[in-house]
Every structure is written in C-alpha cells, then in structure tokens.
Protein backbone atom coordinates (compact mmCIF):
# COMPACT_ATOMS: atom_id res chain seq x y z
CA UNK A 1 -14.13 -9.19 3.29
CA UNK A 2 -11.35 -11.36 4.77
CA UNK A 3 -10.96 -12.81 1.41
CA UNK A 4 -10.92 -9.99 -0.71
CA UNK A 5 -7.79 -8.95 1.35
CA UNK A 6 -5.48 -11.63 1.05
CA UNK A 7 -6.51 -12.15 -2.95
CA UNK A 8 -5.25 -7.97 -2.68
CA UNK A 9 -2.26 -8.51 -1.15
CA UNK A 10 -1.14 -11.78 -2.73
CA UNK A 11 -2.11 -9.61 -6.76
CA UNK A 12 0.38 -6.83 -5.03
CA UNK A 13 2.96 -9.30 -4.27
CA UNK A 14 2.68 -10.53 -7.42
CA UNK A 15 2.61 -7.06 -9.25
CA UNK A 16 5.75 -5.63 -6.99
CA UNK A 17 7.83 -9.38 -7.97
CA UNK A 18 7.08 -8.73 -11.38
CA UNK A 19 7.86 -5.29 -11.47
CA UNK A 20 11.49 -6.12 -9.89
CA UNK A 21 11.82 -8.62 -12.50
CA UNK A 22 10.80 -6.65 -15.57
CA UNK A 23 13.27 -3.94 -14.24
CA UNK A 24 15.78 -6.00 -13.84
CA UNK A 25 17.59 -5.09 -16.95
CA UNK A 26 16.78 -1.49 -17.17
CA UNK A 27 18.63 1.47 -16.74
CA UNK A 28 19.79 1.67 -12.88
CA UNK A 29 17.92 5.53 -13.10
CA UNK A 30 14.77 4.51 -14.45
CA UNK A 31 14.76 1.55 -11.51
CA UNK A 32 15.40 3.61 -8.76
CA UNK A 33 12.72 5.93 -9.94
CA UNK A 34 10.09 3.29 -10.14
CA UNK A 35 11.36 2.03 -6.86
CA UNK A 36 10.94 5.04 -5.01
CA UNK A 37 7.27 5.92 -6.93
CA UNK A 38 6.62 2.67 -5.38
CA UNK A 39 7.95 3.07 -2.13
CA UNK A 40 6.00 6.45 -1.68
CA UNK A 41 2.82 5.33 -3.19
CA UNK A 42 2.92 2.92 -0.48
CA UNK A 43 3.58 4.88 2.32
CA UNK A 44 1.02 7.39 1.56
CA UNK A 45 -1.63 4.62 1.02
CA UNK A 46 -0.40 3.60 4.70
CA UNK A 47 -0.56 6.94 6.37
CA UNK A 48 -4.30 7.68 4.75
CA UNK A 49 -5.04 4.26 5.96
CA UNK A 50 -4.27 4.68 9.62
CA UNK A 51 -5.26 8.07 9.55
CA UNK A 52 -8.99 7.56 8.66
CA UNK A 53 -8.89 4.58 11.10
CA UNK A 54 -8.09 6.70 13.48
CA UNK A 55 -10.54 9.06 12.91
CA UNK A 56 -13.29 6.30 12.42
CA UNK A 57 -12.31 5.00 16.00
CA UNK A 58 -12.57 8.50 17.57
CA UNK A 59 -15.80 9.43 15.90
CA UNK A 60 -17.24 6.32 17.37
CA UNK A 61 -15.86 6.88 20.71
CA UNK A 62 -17.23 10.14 20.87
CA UNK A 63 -20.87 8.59 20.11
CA UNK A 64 -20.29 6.75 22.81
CA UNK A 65 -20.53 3.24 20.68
CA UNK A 66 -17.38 2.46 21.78
C-alpha cells in the first residue's frame, strides 16, 4: 500500500508539472481556469479524504476497537 502511494503522488507531480508546462503558452484565461479546476479538485479530494477518516476513526471508537 505504501508503494502504491508514493508511485500516486510522484504520477500527480508529474501530471500537475506538465500541465504548468503545456499551459505555459496559452491564453492567461484559459490558465487560470485550469488552475483553479485544479486547485478545487484538490481541495475537495482533501476535505472527502479527512472527512471519511474521520468518520472511520469515530465508528471504530464507538465499537470500542479503539
């Protein structure tokens, strides 16, 4: 599992560098628009993340396997 992890964050490194580099010469518009798709894809991915975590951690507390 540990592995799969880095190998997923070192292909979405490697997909957000290329993406800044392929939009380098674009229109400043269309850039800021897949910037901020970006951005919020991100932050939502983050915020489902934590919150079934949470929710994970309190269901097991509650079964008392905690």
């Amino acid at each position: 599992m540990r592995q799969f992890g880095n190998k997923a964050a070192v292909r979405f490194a490697a997909w957000l560098c290329g993406t800044t580099f392929i939009l380098g010469g674009c229109d400043p518009t269309i850039q800021a628009t897949v910037e901020d798709g970006i951005i919020a894809s991100a932050t939502s991915f983050t915020t489902s993340f934590m919150a079934a975590l949470i929710q994970v951690l309190t269901e097991a507390r509650n079964a008392g396997t905690i």
